[in-house]
C-alpha atoms as a PDB file:
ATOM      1  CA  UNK A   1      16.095 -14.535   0.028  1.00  0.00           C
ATOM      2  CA  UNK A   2      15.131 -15.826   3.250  1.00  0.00           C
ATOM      3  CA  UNK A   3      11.221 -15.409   3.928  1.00  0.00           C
ATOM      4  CA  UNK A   4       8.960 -17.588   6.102  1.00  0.00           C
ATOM      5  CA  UNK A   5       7.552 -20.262   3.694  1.00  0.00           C
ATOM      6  CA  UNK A   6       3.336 -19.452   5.165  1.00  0.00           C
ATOM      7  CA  UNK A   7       2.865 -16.596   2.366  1.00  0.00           C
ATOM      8  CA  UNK A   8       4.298 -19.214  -0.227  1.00  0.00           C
ATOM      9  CA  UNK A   9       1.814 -21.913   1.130  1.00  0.00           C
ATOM     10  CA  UNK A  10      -1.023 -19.778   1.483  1.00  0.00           C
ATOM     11  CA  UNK A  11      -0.591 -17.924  -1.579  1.00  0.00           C
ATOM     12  CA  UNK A  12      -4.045 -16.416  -3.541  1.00  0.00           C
ATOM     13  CA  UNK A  13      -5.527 -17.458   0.139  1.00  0.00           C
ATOM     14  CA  UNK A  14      -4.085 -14.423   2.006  1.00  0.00           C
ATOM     15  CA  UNK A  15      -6.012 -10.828   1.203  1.00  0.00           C
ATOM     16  CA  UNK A  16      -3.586  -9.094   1.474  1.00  0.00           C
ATOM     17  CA  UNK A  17       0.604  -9.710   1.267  1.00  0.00           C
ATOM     18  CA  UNK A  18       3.307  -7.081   1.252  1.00  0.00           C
ATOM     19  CA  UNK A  19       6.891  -7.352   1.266  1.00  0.00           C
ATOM     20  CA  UNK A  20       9.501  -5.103   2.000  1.00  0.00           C
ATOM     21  CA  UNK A  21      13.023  -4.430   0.081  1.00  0.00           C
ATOM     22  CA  UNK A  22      15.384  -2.627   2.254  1.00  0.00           C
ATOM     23  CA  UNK A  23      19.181  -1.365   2.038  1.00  0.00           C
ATOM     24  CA  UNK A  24      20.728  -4.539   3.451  1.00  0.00           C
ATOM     25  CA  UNK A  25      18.772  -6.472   0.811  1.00  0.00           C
ATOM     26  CA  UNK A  26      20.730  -5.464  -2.129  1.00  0.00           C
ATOM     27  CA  UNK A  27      23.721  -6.631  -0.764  1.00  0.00           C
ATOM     28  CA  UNK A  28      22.702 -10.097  -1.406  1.00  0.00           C
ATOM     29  CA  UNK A  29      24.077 -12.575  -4.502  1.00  0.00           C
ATOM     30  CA  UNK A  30      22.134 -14.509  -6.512  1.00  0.00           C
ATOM     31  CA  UNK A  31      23.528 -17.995  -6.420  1.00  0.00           C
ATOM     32  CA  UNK A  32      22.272 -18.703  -9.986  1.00  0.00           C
ATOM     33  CA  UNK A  33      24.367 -15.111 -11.262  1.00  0.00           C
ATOM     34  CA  UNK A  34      26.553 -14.327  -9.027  1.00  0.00           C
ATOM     35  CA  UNK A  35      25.232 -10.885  -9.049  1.00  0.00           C
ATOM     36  CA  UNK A  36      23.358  -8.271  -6.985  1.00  0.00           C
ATOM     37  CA  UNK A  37      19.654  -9.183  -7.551  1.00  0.00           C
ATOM     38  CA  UNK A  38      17.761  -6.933  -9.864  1.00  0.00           C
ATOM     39  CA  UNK A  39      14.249  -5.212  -9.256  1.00  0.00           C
ATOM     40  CA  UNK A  40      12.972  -7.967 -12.090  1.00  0.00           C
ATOM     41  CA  UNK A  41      14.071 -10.868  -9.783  1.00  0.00           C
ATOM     42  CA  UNK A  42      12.532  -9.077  -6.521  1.00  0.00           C
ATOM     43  CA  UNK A  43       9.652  -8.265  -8.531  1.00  0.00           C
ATOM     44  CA  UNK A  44       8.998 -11.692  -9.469  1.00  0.00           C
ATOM     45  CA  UNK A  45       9.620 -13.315  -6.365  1.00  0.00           C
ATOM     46  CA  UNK A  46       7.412 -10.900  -4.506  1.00  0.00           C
ATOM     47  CA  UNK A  47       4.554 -11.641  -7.094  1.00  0.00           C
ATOM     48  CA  UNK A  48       4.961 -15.319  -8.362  1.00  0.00           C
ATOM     49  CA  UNK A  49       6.292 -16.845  -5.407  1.00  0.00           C
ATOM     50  CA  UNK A  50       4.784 -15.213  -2.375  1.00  0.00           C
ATOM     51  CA  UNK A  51       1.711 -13.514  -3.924  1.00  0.00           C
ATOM     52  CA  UNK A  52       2.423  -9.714  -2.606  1.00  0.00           C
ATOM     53  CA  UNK A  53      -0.026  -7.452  -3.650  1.00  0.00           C
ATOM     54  CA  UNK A  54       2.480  -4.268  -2.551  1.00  0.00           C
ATOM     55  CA  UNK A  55       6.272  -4.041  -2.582  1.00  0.00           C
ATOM     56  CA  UNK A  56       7.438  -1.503  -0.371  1.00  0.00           C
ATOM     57  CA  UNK A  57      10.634  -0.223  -2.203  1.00  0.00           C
ATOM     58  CA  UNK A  58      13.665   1.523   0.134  1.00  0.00           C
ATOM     59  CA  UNK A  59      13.912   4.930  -0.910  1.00  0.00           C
ATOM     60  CA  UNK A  60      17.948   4.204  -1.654  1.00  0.00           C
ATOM     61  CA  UNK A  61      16.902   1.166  -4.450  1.00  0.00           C
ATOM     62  CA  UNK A  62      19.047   1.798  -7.346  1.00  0.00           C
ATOM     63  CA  UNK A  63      16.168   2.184  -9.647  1.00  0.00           C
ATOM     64  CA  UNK A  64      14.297   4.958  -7.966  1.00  0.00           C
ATOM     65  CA  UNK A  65      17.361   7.028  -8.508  1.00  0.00           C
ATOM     66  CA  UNK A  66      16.333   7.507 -12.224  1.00  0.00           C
END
């Protein structure tokens, strides 16, 4: 996942980070799998690495299909 380093850097400085997961996002690989990321990975790379306080899901994610 390609994302501008600043919300990584200023992480817990920010008040307020959101990120977005849209369609052409889960066509991506993880290099460490080989496979389609999971909402566990985006969830944790939202939260850990950038800080997000809000994921905005695409209404087509897998899981919201449930």
């Amino acid at each position: 996942m390609k994302i501008p380093i600043i919300f990584h850097k200023y992480k817990g400085k920010l008040g307020l980070v959101a990120m977005a997961v849209q369609e052409p996002t889960f066509t991506y690989t993880n290099p460490q799998t080989c496979r389609s990321f999971k909402k566990a990975e985006f969830t944790d790379y939202a939260e850990n690495y950038l800080g997000a306080n809000i994921i905005f899901w695409s209404l087509l994610s897998p899981w919201l299909d449930r």
